[in-house]
N, C-alpha and C. Protein backbone atom coordinates (compact mmCIF):
# COMPACT_ATOMS: atom_id res chain seq x y z
N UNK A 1 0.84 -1.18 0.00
CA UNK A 1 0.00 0.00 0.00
C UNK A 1 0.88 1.24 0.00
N UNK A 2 0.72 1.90 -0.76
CA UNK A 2 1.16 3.29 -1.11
C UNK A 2 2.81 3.26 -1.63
N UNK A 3 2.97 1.95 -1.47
CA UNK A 3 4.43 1.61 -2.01
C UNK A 3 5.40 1.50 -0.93
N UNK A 4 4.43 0.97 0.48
CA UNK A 4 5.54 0.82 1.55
C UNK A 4 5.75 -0.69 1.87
N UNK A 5 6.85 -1.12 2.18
CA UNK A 5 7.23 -2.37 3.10
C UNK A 5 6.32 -2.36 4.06
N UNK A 6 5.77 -3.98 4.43
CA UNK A 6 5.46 -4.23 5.67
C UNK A 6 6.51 -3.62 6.91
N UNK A 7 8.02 -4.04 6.68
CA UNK A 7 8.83 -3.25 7.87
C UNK A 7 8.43 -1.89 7.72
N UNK A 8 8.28 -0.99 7.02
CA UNK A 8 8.30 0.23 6.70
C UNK A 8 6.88 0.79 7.29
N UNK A 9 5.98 -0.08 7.39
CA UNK A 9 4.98 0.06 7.58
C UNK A 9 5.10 -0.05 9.57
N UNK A 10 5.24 -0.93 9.85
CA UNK A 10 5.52 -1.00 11.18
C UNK A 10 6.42 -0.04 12.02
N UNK A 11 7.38 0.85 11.11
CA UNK A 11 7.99 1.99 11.80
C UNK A 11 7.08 3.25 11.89
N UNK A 12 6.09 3.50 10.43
CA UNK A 12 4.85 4.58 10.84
C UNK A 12 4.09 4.51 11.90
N UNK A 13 3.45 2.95 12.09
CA UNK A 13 2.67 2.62 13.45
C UNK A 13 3.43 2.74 14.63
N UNK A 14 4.50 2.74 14.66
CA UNK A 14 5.27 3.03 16.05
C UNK A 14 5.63 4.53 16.06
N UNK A 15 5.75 4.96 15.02
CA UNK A 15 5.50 6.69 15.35
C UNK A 15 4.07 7.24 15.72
N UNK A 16 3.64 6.67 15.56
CA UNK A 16 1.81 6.49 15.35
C UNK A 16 1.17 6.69 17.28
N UNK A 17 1.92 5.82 17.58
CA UNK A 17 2.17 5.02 18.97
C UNK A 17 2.96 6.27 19.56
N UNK A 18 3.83 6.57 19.71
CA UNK A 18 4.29 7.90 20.42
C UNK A 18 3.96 9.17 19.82
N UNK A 19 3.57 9.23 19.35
CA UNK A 19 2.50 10.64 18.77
C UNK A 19 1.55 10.89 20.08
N UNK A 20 0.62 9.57 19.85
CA UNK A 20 -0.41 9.73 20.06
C UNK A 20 -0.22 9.99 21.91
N UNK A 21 0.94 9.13 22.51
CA UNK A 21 0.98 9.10 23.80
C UNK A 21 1.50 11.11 24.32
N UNK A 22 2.46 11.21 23.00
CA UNK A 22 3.03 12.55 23.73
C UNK A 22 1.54 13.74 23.51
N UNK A 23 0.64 13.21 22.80
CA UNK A 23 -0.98 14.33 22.84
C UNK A 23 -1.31 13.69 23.89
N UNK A 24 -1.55 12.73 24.68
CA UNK A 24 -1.93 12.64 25.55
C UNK A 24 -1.63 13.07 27.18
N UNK A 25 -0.14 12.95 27.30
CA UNK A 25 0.63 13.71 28.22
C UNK A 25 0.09 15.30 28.19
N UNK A 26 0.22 15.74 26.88
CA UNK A 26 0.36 17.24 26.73
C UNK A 26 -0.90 17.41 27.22
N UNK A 27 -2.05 16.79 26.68
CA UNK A 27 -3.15 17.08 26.81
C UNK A 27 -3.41 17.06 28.84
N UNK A 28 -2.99 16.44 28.98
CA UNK A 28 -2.95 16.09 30.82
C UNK A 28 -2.10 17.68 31.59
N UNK A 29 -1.09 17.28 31.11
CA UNK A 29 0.09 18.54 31.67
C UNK A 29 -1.31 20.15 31.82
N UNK A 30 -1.53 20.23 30.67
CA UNK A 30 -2.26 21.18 30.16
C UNK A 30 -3.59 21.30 30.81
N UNK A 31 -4.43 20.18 31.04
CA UNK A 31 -5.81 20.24 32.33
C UNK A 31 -5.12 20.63 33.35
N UNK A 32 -3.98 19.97 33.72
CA UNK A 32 -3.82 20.45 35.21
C UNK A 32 -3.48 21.68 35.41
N UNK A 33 -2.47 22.71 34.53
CA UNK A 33 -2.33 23.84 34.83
C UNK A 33 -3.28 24.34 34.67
N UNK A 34 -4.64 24.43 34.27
CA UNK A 34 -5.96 25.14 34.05
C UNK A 34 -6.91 24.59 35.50
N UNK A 35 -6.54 23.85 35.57
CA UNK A 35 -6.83 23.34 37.24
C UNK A 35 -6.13 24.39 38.43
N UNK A 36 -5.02 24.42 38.14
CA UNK A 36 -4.16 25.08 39.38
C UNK A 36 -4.98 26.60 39.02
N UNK A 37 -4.87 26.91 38.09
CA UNK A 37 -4.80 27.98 37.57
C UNK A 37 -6.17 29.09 38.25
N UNK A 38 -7.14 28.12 37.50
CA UNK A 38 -8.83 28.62 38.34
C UNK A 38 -8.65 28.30 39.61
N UNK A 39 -9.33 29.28 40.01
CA UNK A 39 -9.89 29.01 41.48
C UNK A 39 -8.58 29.83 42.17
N UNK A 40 -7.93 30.44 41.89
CA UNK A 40 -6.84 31.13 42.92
C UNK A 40 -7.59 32.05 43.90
N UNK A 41 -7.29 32.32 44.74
CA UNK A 41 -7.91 33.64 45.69
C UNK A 41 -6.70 34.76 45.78
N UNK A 42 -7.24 35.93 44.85
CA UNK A 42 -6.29 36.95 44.67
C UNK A 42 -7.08 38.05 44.98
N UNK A 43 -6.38 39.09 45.24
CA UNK A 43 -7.13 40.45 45.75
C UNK A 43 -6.23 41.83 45.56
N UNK A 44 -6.41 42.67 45.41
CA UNK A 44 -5.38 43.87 45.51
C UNK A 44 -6.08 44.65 46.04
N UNK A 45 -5.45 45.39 47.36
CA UNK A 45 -5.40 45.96 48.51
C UNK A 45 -5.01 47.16 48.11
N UNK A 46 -5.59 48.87 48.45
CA UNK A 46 -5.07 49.69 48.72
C UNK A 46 -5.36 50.58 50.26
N UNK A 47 -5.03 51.59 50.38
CA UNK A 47 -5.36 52.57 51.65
C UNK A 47 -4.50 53.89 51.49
N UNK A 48 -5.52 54.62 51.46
CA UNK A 48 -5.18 56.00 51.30
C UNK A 48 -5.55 57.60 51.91
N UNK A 49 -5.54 58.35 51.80
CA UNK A 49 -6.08 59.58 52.56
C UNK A 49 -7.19 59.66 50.95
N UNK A 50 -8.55 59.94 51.75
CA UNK A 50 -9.48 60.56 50.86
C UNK A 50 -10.35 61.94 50.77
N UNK A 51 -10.83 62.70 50.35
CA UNK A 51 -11.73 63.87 50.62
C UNK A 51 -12.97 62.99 50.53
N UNK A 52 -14.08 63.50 51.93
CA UNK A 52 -15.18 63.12 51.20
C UNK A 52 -16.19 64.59 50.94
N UNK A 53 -16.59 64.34 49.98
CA UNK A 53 -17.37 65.26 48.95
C UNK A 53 -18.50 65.24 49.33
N UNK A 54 -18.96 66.19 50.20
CA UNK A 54 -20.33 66.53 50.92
C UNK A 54 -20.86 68.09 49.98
N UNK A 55 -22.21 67.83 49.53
CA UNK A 55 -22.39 68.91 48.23
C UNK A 55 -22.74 70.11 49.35
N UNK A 56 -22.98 70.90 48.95
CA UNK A 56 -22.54 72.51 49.73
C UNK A 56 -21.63 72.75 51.10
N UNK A 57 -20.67 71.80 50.83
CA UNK A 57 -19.96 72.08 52.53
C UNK A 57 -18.68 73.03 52.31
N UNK A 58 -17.92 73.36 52.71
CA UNK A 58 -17.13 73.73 52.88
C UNK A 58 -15.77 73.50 53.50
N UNK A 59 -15.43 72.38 54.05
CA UNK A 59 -15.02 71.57 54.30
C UNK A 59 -14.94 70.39 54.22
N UNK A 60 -14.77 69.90 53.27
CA UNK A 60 -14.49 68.60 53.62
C UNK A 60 -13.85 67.46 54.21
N UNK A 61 -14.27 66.51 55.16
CA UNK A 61 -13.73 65.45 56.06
C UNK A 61 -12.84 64.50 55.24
N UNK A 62 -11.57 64.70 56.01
CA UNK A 62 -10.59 63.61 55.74
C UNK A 62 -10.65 62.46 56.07
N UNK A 63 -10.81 61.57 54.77
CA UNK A 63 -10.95 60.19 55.52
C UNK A 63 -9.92 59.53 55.63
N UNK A 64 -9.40 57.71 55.76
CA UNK A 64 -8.17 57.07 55.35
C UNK A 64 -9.60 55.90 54.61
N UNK A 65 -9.34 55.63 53.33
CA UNK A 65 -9.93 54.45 52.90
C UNK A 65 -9.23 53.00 52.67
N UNK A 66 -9.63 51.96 52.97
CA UNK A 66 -9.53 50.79 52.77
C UNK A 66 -10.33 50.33 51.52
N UNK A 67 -9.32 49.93 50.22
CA UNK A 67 -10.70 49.63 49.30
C UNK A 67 -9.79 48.41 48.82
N UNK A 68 -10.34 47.36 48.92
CA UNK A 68 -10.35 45.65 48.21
C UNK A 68 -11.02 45.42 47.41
N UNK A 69 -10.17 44.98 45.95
CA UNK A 69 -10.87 44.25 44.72
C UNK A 69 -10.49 42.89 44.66
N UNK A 70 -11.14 41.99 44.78
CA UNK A 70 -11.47 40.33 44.16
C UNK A 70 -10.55 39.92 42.76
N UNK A 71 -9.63 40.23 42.63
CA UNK A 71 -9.06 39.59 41.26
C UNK A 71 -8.97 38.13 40.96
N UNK A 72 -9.11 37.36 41.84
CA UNK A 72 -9.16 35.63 41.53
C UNK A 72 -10.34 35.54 40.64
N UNK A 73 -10.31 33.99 41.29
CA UNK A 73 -11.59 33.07 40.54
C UNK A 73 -12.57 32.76 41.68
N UNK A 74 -12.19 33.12 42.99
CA UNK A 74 -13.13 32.33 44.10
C UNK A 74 -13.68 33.52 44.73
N UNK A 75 -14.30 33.46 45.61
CA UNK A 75 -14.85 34.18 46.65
C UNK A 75 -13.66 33.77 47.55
N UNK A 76 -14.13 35.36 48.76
CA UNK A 76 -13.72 34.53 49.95
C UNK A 76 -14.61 35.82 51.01
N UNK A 77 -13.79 35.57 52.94
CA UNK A 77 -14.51 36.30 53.41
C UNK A 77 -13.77 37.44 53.98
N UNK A 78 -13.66 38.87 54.22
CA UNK A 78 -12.65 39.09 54.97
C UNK A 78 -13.23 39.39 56.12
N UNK A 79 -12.61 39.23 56.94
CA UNK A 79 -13.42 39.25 58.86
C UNK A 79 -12.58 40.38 59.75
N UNK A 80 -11.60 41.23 59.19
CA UNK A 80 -11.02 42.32 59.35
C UNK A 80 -9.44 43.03 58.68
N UNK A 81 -9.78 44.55 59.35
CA UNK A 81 -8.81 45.54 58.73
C UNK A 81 -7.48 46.01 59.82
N UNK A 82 -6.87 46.08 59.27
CA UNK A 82 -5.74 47.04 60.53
C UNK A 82 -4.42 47.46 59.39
N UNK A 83 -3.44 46.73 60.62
CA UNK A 83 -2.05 47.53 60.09
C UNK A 83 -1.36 46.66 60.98
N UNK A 84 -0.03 46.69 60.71
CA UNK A 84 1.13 46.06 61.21
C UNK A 84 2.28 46.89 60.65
N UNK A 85 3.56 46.59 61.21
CA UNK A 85 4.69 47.30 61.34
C UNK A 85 5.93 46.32 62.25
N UNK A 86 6.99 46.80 61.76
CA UNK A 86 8.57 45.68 62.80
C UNK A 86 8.61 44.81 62.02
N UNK A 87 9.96 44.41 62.77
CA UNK A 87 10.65 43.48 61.95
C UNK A 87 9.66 42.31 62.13
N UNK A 88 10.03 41.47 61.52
CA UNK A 88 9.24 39.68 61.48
C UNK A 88 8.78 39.21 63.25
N UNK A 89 10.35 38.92 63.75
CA UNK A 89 9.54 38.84 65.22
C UNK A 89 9.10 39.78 66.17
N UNK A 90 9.43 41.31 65.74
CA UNK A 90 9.17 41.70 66.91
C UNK A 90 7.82 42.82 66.15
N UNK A 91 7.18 42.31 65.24
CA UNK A 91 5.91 42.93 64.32
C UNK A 91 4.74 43.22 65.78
N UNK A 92 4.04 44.53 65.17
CA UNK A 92 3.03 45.21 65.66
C UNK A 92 1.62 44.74 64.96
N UNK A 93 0.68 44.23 65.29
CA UNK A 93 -0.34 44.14 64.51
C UNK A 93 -1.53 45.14 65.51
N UNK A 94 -2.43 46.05 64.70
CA UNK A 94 -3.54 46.80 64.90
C UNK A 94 -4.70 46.50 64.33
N UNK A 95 -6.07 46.19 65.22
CA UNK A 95 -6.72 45.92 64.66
C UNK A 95 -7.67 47.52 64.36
N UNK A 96 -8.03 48.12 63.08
CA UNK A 96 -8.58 48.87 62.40
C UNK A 96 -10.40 49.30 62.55
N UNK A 97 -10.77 49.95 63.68
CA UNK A 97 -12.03 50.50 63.46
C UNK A 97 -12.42 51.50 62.59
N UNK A 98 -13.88 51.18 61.63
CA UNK A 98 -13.92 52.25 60.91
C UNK A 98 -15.55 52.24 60.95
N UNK A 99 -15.82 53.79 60.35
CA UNK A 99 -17.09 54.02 59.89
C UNK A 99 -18.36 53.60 59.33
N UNK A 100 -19.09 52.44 60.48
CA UNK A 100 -19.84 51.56 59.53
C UNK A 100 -20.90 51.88 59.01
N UNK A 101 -21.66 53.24 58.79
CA UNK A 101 -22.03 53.63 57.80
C UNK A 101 -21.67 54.04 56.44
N UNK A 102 -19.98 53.69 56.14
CA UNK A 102 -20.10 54.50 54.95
C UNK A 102 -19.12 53.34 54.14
N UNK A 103 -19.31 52.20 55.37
CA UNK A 103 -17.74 50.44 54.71
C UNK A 103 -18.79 49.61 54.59
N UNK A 104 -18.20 48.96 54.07
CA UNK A 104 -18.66 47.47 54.05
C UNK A 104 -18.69 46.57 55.48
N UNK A 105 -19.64 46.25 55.23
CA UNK A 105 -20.22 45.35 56.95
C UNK A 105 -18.80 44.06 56.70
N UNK A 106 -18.33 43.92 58.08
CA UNK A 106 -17.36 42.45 58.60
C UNK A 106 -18.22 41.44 59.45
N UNK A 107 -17.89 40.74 59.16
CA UNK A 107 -17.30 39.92 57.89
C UNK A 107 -17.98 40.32 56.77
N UNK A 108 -17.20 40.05 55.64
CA UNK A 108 -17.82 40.40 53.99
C UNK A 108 -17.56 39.41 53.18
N UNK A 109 -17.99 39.22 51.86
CA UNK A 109 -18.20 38.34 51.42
C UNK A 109 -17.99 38.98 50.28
N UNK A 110 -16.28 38.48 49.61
CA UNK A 110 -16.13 39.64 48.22
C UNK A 110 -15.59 38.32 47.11
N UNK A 111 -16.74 38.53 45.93
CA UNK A 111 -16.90 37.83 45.29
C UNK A 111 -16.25 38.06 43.91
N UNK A 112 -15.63 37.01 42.96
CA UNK A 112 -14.80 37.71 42.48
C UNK A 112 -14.85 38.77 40.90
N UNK A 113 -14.30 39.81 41.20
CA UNK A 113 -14.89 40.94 40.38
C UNK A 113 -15.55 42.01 41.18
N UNK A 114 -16.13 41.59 42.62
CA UNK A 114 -16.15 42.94 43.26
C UNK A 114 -15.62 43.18 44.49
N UNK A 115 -15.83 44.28 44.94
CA UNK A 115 -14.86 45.50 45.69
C UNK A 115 -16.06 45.82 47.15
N UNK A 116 -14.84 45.55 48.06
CA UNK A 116 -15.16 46.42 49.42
C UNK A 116 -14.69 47.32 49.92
N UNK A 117 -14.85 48.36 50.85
CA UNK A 117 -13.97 49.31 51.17
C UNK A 117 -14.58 49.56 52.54
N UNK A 118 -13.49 50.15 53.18
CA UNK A 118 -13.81 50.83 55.04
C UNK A 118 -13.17 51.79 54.57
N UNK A 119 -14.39 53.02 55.55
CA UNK A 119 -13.49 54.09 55.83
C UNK A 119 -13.81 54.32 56.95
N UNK A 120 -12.50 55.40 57.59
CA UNK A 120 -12.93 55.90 58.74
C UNK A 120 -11.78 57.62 58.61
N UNK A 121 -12.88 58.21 59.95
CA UNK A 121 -12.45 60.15 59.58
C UNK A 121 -11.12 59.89 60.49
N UNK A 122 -10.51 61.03 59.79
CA UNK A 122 -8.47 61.42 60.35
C UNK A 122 -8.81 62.15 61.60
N UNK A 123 -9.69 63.19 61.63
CA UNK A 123 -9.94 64.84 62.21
C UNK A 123 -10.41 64.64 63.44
N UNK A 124 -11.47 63.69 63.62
CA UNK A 124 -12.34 63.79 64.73
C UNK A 124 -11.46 63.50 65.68
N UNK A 125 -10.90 62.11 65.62
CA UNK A 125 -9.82 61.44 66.88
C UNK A 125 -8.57 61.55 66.80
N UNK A 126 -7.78 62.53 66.10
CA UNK A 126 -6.69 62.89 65.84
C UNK A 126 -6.02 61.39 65.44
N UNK A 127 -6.55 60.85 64.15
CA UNK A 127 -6.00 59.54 64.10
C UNK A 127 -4.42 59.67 63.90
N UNK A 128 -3.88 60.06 62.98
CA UNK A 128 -2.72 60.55 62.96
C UNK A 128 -1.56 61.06 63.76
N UNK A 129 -2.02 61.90 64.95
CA UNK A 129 -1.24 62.16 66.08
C UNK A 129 -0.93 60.45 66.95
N UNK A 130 -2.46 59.61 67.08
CA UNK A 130 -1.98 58.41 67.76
C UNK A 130 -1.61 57.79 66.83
N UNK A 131 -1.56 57.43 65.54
CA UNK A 131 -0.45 56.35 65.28
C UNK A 131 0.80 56.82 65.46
N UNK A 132 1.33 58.41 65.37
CA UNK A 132 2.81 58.75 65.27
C UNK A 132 3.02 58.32 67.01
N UNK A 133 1.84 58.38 67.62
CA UNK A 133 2.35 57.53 69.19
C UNK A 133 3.05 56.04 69.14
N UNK A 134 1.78 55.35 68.61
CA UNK A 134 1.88 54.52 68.44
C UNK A 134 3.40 54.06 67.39
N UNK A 135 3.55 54.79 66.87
CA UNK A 135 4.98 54.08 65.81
C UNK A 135 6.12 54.22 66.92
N UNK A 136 6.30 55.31 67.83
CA UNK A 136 7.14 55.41 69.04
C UNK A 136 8.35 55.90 68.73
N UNK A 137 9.45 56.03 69.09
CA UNK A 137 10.30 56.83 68.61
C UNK A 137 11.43 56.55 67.88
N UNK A 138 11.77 54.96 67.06
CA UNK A 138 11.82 54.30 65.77
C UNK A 138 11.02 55.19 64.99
N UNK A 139 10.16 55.97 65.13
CA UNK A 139 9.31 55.82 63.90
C UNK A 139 9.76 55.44 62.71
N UNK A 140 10.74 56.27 62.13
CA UNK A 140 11.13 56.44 60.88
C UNK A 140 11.41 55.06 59.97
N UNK A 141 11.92 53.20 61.18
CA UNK A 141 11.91 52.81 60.43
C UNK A 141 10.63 51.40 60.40
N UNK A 142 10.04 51.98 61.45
CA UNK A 142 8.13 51.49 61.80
C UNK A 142 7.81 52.24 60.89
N UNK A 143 7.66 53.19 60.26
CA UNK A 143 7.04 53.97 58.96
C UNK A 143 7.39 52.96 57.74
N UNK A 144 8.86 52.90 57.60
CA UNK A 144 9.02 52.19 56.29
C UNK A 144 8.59 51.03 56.24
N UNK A 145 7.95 50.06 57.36
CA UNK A 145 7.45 48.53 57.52
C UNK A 145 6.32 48.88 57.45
N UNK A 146 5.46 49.56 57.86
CA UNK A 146 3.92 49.49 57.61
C UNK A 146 2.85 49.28 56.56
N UNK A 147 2.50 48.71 57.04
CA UNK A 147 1.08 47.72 55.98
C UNK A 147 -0.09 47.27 56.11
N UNK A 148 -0.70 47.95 55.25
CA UNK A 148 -2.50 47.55 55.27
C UNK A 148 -2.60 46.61 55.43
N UNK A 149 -3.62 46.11 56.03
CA UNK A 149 -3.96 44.37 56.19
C UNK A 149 -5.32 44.07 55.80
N UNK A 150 -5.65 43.18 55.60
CA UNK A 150 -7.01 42.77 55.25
C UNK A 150 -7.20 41.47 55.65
N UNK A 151 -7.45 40.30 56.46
CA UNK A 151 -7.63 39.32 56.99
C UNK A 151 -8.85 38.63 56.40
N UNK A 152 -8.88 37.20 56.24
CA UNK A 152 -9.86 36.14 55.85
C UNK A 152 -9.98 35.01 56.50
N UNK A 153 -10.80 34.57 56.70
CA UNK A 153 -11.51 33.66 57.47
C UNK A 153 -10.85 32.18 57.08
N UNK A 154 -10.07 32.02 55.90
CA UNK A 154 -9.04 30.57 55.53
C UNK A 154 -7.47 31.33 55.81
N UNK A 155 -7.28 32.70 56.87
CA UNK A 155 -6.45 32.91 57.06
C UNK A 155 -4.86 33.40 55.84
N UNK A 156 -5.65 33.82 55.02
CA UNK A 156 -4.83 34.27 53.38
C UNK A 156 -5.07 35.84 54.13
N UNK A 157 -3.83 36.57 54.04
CA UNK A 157 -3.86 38.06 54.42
C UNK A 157 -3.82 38.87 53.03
N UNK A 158 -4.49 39.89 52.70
CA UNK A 158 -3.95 40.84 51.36
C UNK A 158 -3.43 41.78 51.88
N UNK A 159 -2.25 42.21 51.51
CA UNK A 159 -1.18 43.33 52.49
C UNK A 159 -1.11 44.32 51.08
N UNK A 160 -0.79 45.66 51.27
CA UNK A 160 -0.52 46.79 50.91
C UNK A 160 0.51 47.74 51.66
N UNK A 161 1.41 48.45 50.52
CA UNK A 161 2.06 49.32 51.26
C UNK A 161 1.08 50.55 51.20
N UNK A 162 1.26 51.59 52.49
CA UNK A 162 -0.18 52.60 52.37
C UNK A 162 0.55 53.52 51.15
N UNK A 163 -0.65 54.30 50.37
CA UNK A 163 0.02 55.11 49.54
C UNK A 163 0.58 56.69 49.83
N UNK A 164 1.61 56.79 49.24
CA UNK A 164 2.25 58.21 49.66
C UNK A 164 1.65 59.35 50.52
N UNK A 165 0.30 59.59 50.03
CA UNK A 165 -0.05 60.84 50.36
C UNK A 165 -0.47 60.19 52.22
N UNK A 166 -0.85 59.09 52.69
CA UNK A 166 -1.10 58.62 53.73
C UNK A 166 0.53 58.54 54.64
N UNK A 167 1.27 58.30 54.20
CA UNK A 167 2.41 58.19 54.90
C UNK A 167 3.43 59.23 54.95
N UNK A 168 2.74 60.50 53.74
CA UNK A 168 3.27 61.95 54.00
C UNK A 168 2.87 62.42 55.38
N UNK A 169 1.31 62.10 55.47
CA UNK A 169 0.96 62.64 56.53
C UNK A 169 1.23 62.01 58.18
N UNK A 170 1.64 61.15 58.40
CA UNK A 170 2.19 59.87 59.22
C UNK A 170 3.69 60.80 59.46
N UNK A 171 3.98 61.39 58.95
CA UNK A 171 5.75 61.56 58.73
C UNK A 171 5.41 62.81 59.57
N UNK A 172 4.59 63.14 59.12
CA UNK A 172 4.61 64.99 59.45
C UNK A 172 3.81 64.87 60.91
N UNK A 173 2.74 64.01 61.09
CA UNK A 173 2.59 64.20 62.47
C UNK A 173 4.05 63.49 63.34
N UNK A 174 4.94 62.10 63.01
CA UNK A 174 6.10 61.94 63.95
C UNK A 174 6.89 63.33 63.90
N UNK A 175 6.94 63.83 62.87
CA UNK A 175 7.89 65.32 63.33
C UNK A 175 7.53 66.04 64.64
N UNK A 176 6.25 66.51 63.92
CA UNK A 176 5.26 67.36 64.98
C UNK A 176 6.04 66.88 66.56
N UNK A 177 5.20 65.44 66.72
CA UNK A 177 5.35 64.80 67.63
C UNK A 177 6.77 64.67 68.33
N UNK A 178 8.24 64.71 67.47
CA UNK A 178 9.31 64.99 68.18
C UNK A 178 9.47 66.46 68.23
N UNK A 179 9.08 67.22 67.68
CA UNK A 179 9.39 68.63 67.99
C UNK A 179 8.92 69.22 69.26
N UNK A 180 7.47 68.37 69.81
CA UNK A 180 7.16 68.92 70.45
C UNK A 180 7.72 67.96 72.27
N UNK A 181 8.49 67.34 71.96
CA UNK A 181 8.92 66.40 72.44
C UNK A 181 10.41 67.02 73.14
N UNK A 182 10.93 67.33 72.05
CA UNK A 182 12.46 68.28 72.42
C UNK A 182 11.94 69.37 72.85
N UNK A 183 10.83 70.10 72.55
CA UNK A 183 10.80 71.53 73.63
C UNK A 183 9.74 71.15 74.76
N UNK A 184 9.80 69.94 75.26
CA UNK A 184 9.41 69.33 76.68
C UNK A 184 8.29 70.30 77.05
């Protein structure tokens, strides 16, 4: 047939034979990374200083926002907010009260593709003066370790470094706070 040897013929079928096994491997290799792949639990974390925009005011209240987006494939829950700071063993963890009229209720349930957020006001409780307490008089290198936290209920944390304009203001109250410190 077609002008081949029976031997000749038996070397196509044995290519025939590892063809077919290496589509089958590939085909395997290939489910499973689409396996690993779905279903990740991913999130990106920010926190920042915000204005909130009250229509005829004249002032507007400084907030710090917490806002979480769902980038995976799964749900999950988060059951709280704070901050941490220090080295590995000798780390600070804070747990984060905020404004529950204007956040998302905790525990939450962020599904993937959408977004939660906490806020809470700078002004009222001088939040800013107590964390530059709280960072203590390291500050400068408790400032450079600090990180948003976001906590879940299978214990997966989403961490953030806070953004600039939040840790401008962090800087400027530890000044404050040693200046007023050296003139006792």
């Amino acid at each position: 047939m077609l002008g081949l040897t029976a031997e000749q013929w038996e070397i196509v079928n044995g290519w025939a034979n590892w063809l077919s096994a290496v589509g089958t491997i590939s085909a395997v290799v290939f489910s499973l990374y689409l396996a690993a792949k779905n279903g990740r639990r991913e999130a990106k974390l920010s926190a920042g200083v915000r204005l909130l925009a009250i229509s005829g005011a004249e002032n507007h209240p400084e907030m710090i926002n917490f806002h979480l987006v769902n980038t995976g494939d799964k749900s999950f829950y988060i059951t709280a907010i704070g901050w941490y700071f220090g080295r590995k063993r000798n780390r600070s963890h804070f747990m984060q009260l905020h404004d529950r009229t204007m956040s998302s209720a905790l525990p939450v349930s962020v599904q993937p593709g959408e977004a939660a957020h906490w806020c809470f006001e700078t002004g009222t409780n001088d939040w800013f003066g107590k964390m530059a307490e709280t960072l203590g008089p390291d500050w400068k290198s408790n400032l450079k370790s600090l990180r948003a936290i976001a906590s879940t209920t299978t214990g997966e944390d989403y961490i953030c470094e806070p953004e600039q304009n939040l840790i401008s203001k962090l800087t400027e109250a530890c000044q404050q706070k040693d200046k007023r410190r050296r003139l006792g």
